[in-house]
Protein backbone atom coordinates (compact mmCIF):
# COMPACT_ATOMS: atom_id res chain seq x y z
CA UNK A 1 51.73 -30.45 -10.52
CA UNK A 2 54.47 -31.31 -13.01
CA UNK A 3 54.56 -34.89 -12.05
CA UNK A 4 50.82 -34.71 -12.52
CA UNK A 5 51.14 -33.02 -16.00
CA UNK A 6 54.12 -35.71 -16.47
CA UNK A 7 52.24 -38.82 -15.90
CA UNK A 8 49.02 -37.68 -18.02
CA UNK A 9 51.92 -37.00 -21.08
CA UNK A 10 53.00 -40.55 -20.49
CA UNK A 11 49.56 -41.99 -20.37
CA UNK A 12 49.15 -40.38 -23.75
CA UNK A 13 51.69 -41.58 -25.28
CA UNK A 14 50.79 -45.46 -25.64
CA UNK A 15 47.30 -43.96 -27.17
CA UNK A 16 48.55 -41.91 -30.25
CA UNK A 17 50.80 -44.51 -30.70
CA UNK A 18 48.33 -46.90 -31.23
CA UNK A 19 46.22 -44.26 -33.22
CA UNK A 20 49.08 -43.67 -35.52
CA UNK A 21 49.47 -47.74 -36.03
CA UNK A 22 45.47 -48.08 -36.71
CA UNK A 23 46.15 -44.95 -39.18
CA UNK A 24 49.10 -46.29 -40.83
CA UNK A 25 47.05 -49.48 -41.44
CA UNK A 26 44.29 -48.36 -42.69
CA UNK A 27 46.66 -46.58 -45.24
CA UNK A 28 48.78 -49.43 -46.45
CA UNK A 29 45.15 -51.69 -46.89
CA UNK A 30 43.97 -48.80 -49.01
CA UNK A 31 47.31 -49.00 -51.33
CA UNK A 32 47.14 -52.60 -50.82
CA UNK A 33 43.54 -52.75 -52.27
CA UNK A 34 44.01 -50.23 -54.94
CA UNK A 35 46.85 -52.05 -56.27
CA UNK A 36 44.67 -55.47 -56.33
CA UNK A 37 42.15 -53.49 -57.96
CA UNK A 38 44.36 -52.30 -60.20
CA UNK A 39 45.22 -55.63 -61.06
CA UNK A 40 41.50 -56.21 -61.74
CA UNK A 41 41.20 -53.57 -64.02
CA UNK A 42 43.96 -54.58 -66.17
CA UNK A 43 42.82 -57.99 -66.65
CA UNK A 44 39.00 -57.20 -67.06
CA UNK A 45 38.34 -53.15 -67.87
CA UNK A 46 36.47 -52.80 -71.38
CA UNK A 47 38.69 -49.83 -72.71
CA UNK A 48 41.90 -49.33 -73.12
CA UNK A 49 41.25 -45.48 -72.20
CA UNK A 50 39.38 -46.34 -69.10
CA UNK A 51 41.89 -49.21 -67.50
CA UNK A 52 44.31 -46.91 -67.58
CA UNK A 53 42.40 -44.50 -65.62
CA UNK A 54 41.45 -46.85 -63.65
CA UNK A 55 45.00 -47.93 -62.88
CA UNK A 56 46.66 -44.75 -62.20
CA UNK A 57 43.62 -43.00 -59.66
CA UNK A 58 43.51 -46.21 -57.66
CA UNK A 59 47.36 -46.27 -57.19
CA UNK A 60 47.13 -42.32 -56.59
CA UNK A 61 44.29 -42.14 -54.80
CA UNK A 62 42.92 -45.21 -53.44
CA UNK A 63 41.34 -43.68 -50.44
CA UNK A 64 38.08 -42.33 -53.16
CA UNK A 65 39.04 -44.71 -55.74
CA UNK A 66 38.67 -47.71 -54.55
CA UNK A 67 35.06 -47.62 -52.91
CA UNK A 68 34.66 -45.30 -56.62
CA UNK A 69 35.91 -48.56 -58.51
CA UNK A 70 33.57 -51.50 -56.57
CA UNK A 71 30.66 -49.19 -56.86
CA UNK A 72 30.70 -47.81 -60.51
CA UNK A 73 34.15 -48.88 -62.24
CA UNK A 74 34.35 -52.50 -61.52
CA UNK A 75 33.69 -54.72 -64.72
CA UNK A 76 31.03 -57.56 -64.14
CA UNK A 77 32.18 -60.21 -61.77
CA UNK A 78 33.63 -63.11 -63.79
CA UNK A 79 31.75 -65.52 -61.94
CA UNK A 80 28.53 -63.59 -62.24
CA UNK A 81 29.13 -63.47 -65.76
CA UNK A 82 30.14 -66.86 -66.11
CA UNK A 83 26.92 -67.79 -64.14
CA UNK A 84 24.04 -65.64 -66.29
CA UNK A 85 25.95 -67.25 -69.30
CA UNK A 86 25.29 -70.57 -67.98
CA UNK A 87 22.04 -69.82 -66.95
CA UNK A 88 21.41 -68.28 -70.88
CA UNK A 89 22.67 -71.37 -72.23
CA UNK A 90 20.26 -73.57 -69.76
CA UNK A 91 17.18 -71.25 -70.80
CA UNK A 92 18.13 -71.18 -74.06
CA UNK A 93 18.04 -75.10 -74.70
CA UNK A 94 14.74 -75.35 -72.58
CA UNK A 95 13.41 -72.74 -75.28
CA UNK A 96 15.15 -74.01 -78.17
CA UNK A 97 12.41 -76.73 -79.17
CA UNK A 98 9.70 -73.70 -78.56
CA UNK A 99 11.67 -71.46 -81.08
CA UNK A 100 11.64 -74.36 -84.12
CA UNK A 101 7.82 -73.01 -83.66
CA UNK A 102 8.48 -69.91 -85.70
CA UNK A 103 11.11 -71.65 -88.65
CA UNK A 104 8.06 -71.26 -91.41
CA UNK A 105 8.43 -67.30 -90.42
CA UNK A 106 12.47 -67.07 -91.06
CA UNK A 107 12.60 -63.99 -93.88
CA UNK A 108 14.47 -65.50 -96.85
CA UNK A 109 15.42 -62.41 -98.64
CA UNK A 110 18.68 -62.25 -97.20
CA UNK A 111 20.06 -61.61 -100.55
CA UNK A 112 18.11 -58.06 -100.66
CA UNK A 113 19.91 -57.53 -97.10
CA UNK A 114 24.00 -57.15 -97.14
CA UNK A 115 23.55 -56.36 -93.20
CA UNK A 116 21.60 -58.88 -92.16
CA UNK A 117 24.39 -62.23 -91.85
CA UNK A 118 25.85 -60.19 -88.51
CA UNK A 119 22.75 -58.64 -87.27
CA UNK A 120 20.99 -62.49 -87.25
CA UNK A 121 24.23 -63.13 -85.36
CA UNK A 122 24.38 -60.73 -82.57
CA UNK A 123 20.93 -61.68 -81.87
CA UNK A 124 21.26 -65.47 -81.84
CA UNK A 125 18.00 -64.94 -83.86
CA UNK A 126 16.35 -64.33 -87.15
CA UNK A 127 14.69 -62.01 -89.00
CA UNK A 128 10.89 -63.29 -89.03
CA UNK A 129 8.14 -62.07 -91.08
CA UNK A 130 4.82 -61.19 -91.52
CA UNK A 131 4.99 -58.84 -88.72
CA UNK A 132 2.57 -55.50 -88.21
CA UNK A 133 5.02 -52.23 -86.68
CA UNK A 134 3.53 -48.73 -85.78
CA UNK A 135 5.42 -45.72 -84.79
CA UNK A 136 4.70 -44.20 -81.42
CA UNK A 137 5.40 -40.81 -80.77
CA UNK A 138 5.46 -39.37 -77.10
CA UNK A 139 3.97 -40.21 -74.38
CA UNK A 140 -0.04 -40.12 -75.45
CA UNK A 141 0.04 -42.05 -77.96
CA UNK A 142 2.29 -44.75 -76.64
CA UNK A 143 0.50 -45.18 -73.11
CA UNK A 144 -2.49 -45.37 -74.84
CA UNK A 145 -1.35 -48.62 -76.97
CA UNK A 146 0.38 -50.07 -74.23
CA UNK A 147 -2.51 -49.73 -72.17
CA UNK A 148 -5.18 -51.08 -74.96
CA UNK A 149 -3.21 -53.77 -75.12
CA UNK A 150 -2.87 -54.36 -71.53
CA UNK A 151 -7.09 -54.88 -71.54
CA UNK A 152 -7.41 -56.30 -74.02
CA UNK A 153 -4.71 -59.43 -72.87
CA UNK A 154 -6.65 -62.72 -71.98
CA UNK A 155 -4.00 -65.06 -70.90
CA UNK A 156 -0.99 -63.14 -69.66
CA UNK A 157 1.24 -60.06 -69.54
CA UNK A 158 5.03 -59.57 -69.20
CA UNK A 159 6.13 -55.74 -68.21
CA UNK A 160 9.33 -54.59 -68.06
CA UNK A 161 10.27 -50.96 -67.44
CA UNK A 162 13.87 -49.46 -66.47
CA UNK A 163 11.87 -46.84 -64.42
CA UNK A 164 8.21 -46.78 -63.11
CA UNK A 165 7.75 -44.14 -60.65
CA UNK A 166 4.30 -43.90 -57.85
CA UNK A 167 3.07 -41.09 -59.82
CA UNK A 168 -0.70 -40.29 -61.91
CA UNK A 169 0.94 -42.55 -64.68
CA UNK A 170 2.30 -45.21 -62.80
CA UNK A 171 -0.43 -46.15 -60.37
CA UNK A 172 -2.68 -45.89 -63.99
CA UNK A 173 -0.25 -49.17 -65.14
CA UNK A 174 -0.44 -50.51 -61.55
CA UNK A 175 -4.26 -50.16 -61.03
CA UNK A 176 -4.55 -51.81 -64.91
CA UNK A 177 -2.53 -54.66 -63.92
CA UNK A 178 -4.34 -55.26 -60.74
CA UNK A 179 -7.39 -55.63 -62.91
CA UNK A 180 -6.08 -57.59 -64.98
CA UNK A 181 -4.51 -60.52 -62.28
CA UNK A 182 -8.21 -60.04 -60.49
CA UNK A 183 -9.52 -61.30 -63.94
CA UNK A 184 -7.65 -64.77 -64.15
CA UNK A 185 -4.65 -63.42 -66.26
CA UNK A 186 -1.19 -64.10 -65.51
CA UNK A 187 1.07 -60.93 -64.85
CA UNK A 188 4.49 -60.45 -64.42
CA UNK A 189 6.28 -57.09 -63.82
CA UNK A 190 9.78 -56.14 -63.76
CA UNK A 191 11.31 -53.69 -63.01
CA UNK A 192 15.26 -52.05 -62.57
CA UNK A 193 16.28 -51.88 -58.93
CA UNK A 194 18.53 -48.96 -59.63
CA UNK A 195 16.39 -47.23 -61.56
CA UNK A 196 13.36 -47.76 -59.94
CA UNK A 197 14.90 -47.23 -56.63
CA UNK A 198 11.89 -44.48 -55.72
CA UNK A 199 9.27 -46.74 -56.40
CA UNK A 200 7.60 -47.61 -52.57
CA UNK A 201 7.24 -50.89 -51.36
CA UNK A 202 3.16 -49.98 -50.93
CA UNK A 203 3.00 -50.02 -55.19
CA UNK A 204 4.94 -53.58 -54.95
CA UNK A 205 2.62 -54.49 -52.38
CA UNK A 206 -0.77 -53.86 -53.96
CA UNK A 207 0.30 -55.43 -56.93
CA UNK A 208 1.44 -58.30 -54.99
CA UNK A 209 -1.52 -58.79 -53.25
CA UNK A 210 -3.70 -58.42 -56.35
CA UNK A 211 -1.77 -61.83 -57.64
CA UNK A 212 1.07 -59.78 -59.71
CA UNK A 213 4.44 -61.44 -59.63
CA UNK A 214 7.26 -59.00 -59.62
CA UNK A 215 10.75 -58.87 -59.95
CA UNK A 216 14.14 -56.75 -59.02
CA UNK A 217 16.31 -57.10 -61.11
CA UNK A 218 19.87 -56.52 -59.99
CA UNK A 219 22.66 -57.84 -62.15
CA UNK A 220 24.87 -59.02 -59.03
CA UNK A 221 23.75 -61.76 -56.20
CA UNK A 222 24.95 -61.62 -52.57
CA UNK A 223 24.34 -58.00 -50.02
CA UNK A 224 28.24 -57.42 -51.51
CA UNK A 225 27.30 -57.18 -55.24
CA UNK A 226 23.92 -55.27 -54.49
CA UNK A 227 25.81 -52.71 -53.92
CA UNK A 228 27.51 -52.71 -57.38
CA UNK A 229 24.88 -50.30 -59.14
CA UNK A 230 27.03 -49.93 -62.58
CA UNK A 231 25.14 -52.79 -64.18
CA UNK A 232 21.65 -51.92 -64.95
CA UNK A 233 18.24 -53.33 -66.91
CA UNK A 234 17.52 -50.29 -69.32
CA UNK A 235 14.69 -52.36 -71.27
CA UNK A 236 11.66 -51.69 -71.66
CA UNK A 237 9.42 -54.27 -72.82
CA UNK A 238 5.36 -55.31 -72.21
CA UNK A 239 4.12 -58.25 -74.43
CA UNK A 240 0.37 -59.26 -73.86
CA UNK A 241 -0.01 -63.17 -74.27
CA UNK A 242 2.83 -63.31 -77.09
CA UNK A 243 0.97 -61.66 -80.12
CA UNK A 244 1.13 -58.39 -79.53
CA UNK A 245 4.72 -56.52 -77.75
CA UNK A 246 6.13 -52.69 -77.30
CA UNK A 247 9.40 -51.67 -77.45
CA UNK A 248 11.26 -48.28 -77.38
CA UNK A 249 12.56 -44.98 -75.06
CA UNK A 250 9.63 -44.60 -72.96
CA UNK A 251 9.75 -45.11 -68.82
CA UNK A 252 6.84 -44.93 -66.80
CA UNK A 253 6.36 -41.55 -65.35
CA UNK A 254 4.62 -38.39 -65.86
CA UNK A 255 7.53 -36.16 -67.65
CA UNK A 256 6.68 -38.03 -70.67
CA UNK A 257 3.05 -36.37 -70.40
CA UNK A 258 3.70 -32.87 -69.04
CA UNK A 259 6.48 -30.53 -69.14
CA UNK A 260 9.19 -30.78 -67.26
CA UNK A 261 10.29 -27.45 -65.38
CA UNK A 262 14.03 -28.12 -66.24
CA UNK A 263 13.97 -29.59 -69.69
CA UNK A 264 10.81 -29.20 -71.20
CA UNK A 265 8.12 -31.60 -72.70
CA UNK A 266 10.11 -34.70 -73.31
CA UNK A 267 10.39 -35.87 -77.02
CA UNK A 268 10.51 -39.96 -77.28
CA UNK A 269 10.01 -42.84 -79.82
CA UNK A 270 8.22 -46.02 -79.42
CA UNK A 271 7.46 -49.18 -81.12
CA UNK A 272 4.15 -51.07 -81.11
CA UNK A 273 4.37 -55.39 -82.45
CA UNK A 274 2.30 -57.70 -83.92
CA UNK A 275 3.44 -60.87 -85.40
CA UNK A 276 6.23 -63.59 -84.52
CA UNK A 277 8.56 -61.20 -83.61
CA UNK A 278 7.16 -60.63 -80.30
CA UNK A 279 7.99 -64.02 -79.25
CA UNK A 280 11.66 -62.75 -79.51
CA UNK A 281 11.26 -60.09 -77.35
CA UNK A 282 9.16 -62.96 -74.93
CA UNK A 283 12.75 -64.94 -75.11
CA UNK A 284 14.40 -61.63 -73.79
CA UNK A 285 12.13 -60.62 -70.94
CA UNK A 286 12.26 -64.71 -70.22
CA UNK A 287 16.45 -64.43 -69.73
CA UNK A 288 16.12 -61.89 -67.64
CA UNK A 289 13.20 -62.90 -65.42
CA UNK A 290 15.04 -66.24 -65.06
CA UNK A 291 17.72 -64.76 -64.17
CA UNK A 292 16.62 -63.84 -61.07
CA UNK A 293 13.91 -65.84 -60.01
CA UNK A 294 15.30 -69.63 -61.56
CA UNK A 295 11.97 -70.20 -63.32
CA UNK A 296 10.81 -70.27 -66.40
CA UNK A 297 6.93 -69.21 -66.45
CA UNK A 298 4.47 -71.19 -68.52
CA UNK A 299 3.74 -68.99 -71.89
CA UNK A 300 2.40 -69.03 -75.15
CA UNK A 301 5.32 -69.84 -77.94
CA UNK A 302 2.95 -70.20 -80.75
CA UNK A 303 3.66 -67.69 -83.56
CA UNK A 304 1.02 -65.41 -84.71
CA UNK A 305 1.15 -64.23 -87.84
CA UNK A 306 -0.44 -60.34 -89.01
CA UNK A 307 -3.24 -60.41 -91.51
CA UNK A 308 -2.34 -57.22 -92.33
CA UNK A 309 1.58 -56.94 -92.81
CA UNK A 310 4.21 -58.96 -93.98
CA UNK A 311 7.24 -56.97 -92.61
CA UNK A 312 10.83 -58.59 -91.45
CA UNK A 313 11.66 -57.55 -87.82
CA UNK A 314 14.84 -59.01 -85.89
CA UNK A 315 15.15 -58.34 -82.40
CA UNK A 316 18.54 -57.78 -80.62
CA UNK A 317 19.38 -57.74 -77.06
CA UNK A 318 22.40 -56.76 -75.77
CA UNK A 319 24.08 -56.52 -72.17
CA UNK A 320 27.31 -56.71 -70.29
CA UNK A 321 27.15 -60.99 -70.24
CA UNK A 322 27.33 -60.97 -73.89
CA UNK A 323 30.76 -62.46 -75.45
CA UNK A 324 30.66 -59.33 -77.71
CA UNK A 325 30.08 -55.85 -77.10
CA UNK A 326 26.96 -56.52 -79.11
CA UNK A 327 25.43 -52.84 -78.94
CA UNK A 328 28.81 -51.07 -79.76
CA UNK A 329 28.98 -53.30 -82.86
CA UNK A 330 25.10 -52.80 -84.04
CA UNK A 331 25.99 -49.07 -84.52
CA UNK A 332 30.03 -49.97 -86.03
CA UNK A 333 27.54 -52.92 -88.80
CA UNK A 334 24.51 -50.12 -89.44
CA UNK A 335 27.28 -47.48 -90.39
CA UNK A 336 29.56 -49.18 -92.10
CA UNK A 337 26.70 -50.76 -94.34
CA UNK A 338 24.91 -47.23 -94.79
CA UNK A 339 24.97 -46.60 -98.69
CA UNK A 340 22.91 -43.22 -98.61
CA UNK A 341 22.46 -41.95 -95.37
CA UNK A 342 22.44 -42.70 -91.39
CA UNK A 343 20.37 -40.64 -89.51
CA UNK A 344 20.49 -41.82 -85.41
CA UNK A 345 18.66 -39.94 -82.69
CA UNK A 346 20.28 -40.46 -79.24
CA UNK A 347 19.83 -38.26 -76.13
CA UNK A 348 23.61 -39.36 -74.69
CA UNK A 349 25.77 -39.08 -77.54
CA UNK A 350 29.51 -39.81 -76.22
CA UNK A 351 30.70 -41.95 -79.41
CA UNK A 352 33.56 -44.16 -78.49
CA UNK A 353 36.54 -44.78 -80.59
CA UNK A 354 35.05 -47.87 -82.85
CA UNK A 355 31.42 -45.74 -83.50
CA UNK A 356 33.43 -42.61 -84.21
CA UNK A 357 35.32 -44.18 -86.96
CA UNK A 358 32.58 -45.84 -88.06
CA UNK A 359 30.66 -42.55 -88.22
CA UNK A 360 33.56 -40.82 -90.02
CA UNK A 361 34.18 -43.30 -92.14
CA UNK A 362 30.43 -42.90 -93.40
CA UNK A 363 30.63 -39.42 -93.94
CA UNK A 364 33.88 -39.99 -95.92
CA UNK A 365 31.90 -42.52 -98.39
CA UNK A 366 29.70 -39.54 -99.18
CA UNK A 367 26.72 -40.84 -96.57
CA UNK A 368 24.19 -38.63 -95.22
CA UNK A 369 25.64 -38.69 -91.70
CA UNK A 370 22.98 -36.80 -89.32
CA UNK A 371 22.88 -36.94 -85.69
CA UNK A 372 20.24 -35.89 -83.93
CA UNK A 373 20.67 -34.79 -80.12
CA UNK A 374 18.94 -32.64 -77.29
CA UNK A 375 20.06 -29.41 -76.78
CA UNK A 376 18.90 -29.70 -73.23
CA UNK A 377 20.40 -32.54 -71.20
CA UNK A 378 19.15 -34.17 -68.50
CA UNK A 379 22.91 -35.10 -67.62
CA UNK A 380 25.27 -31.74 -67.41
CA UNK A 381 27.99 -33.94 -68.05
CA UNK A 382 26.79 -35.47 -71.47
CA UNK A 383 25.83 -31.62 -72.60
CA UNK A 384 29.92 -30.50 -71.79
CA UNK A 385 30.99 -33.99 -73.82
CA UNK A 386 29.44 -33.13 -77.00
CA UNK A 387 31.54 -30.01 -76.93
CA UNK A 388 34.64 -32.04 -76.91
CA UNK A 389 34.45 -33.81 -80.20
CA UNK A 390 32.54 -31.97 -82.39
CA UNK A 391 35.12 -30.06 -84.46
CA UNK A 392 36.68 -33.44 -85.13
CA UNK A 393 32.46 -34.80 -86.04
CA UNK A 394 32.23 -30.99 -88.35
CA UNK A 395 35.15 -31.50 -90.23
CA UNK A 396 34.28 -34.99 -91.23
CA UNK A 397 30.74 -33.23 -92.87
CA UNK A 398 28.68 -35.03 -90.06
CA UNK A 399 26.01 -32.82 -89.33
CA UNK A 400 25.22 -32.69 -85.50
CA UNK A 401 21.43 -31.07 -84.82
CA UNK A 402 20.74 -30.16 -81.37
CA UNK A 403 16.58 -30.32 -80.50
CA UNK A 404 15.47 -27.43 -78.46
CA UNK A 405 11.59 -27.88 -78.13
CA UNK A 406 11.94 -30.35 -74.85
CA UNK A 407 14.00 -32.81 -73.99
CA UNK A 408 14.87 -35.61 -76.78
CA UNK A 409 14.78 -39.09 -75.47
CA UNK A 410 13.82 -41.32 -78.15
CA UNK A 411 16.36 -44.29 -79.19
CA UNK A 412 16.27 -44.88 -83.27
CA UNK A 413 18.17 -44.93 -86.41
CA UNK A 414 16.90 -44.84 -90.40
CA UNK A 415 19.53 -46.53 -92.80
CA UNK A 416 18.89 -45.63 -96.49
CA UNK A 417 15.61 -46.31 -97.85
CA UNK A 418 14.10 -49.30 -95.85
CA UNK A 419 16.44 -50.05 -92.18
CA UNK A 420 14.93 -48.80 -89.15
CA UNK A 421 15.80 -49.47 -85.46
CA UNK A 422 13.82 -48.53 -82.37
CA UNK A 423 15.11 -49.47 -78.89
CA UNK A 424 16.72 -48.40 -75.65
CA UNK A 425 20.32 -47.70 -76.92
CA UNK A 426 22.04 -44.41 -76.89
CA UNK A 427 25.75 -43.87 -77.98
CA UNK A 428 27.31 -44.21 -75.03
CA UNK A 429 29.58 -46.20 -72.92
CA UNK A 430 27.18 -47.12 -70.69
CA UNK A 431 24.24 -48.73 -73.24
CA UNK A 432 27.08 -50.42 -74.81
CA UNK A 433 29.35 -51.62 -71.91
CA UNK A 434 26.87 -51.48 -68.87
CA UNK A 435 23.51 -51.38 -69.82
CA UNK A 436 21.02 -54.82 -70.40
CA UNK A 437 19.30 -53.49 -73.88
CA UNK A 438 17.08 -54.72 -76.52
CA UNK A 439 16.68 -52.97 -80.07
CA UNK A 440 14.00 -54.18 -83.41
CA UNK A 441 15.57 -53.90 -86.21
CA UNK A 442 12.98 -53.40 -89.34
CA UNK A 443 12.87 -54.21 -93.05
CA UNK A 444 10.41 -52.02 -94.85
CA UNK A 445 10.41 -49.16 -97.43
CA UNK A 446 7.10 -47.71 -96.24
CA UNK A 447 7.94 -47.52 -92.66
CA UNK A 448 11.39 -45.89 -92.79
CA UNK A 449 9.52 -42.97 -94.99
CA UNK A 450 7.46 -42.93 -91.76
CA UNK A 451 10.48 -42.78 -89.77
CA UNK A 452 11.84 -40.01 -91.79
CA UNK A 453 9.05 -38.02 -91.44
CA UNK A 454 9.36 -38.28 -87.80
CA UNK A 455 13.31 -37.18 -88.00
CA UNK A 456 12.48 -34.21 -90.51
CA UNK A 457 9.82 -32.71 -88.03
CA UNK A 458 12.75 -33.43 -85.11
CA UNK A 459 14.99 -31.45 -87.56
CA UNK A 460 12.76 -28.74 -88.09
CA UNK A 461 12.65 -28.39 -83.84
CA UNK A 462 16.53 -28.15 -83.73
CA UNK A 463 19.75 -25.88 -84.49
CA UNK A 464 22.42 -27.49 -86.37
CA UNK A 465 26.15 -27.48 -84.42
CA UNK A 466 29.06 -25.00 -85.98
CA UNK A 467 32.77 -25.54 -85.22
CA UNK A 468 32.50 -22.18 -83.53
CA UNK A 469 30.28 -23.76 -80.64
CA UNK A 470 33.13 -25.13 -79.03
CA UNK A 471 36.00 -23.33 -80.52
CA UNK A 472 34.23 -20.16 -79.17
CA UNK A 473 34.11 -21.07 -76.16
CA UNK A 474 36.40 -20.07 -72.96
CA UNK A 475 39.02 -21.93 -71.64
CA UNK A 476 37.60 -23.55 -68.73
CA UNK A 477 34.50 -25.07 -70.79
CA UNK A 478 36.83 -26.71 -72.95
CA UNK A 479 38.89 -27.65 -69.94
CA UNK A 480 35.37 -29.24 -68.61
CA UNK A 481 34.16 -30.24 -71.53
CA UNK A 482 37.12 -32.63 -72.22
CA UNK A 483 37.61 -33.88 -68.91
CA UNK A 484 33.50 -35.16 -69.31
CA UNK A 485 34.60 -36.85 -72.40
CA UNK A 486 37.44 -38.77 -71.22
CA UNK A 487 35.73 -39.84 -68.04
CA UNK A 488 33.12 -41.83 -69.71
CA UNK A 489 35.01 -44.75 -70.37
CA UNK A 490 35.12 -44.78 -67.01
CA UNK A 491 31.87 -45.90 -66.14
């Protein structure tokens, strides 16, 4: 029996052995890869804050950081990068003879205008006038512009949504652009493979079937980089046949229609276009639709000027290819060239360092700082954040209003008497580092008094912040509420 027992030890032997090798591998290629990914960070994070995060958890921990790193952390691959670029610049010249088109419309009071040299900049565009804007507020009254406009298109439409879910709403747009391909008209729908990822293959189908071209978009290429899901399309764009484009917060879904058990009735902003302007926001949807499918789709580029309006609107899309962080630097321009007063609506406020200057730096002038956020999150994380810097917002006489009737969505900012922005930016690493975006920037008197309208109603609906919020409140919230803070330059 020993000898038995003896042998079988012996046998066993050689085999955890060779476990413990495998083992020990698979350690050292996890150290190995963290420190390479380390590497990578150093040479190509976007914060300083974040790399060294970055560095120090994939040297510590490699085993979660690394997969953490490729999935979420990881900055754009240079050669994807290098490739949209490329690809912008190829677009760009094929569409540069198209955009001479709308030179009579350039807005030549640029001397009324100290911000408008960098804006026209970080657009690689102009202001153009004699453009038509309305204000939409929530989800009735902007799905039932979009969708006028939708029938009433004769030669094509370009949609672009970040989400679209197969709910009452969504198969309303679906069944609308069905009709609409069934009639003759061109359509072409995109939509955000991470946040669409719900949306069944059936809806894509139909559409398909009905003579719809649509489009993924994913901001890597190869099965390796579709699974890097930092990098997403948050625009939302539909144009019908380049006269008439909508711009702003809203997704397709019903919580923009109904309550929401959780949050509420959601609260969002939305801009409706008519003029030459919309053939910037054409040029956008255009990059990124080329992007992924390597065509260019025969369109309309012939301004259209509004009978009815003359106002200046500059469109500005911004992303993760750009050479600048052109978001982060739209808010850092709109504060710094406040004179009276900055009031910015955002549902993820998590300022980084250059906005929270900026923003202080405001206040300090003697600006009417006001920010304007939701007291109910959809994010649990971005609710503990705003806990960790408001003292420092408070003491700078920033005043932070939290809405409490429903969730606030809606994307905008009013500068003095006559600058208003509508898009899909919030103040937050991720719309300025990660996110594809697209803001319209407008010049006119009577529509920011619209605009502030809209943010003294939102003001009415909300509680304004006190020091004592946070410096009330127990140990481990503030222990939380930091730790959410410094992890977004993570992401």
């Amino acid at each position: 029996m020993g000898k038995v027992e003896n042998k079988i030890q012996t046998q066993k032997k050689p085999l955890i052995k060779r476990k413990n090798i495998v083992v020990g591998l698979i350690i050292i290629s996890f150290h190995i890869l963290g420190f390479l990914s380390s590497i990578n960070a150093l040479m190509s994070s976007r914060t300083a804050p974040g790399t060294v995060a970055w560095i120090v958890s994939l040297n510590t921990f490699p085993y979660v950081a690394v997969p953490a790193y490729w999935l979420f952390g990881s900055p754009k691959f240079r050669g994807e990068i290098t490739d949209m670029r490329e690809k912008d610049s190829v677009l760009r010249a094929v569409l540069q003879e198209k955009q001479v088109s709308v030179t009579p419309y350039i807005f030549e009071g640029r001397d009324k205008f100290e911000i408008i040299p960098a804006l026209e900049k970080l657009a690689r565009m102009p202001f153009l006038k004699n453009n038509e804007v309305e204000l939409l507020i929530d989800g009735k009254d902007t799905y039932k512009s979009i969708f006028e406009g939708i029938d009433s298109a004769e030669k094509y439409l370009l949609v672009q949504f970040y989400i679209v879910k197969d709910d009452s709403i969504g198969r309303e747009l679906k069944n609308k652009l069905i009709k609409k391909a069934e009639e003759g008209i061109k359509v072409l729908f995109m939509y955000d493979a991470i946040g669409s990822h719900s949306l069944p293959s059936s809806f894509l189908n139909e559409l398909e079937s009905a003579g719809v071209k649509t489009c993924r978009f994913r901001s890597g290429r190869g099965w390796v980089f579709s699974y890097q899901i930092n990098f997403r399309n948050h625009r939302k764009i539909v144009i019908a046949d380049g006269e008439k484009g909508w711009i702003g917060g809203l997704n397709v879904a019903d919580e923009y229609l109904k309550e929401n058990s959780r949050t509420g009735k959601w609260r969002d902003t939305h801009l409706a276009l008519r003029g030459p302007a919309v053939l910037a926001l054409q040029i956008s949807f255009i990059e990124d639709w080329y992007w992924i499918k390597n065509e260019v789709p025969e369109l309309d580029w012939t301004p259209v000027s509004s009978c009815r309006s003359d106002i200046p609107v500059l469109v500005i899309p911004s992303g993760p290819t750009d050479k600048f962080e052109t978001a982060s630097l739209l808010i850092q321009h709109i504060l710094n060239s406040a004179k009276e007063r900055v009031w910015i609506s955002s549902p993820y406020f998590v300022p980084d360092e250059g906005v929270m200057k900026a923003l202080k730096l405001a206040a300090f002038r003697g600006v009417d700082v006001r920010i304007l956020i939701p007291e109910k999150p959809d994010h649990i994380l971005v609710y503990y954040a705003a806990y960790a810097f408001v003292s420092s917002i408070l003491d700078a006489d920033i005043k932070v209003y939290r809405y409490h009737e429903g969730f606030l969505h809606g994307k905008s900012f009013l500068v003095d008497s006559s600058i208003v922005g509508v898009g899909t930016v919030n103040l937050d690493n991720r719309s300025f580092r990660l996110n594809f975006e697209i803001t319209a920037v407008v010049l006119d008197s009577s529509f920011a008094k619209q605009t502030e309208k809209v943010f003294k109603d939102d003001f009415v609906r909300s509680r304004i912040m006190e020091k004592n919020d946070a410096e009330n409140q127990p140990l481990w919230f503030k222990i939380i509420s930091r730790a959410a803070y410094m992890t977004a330059p993570l992401l």
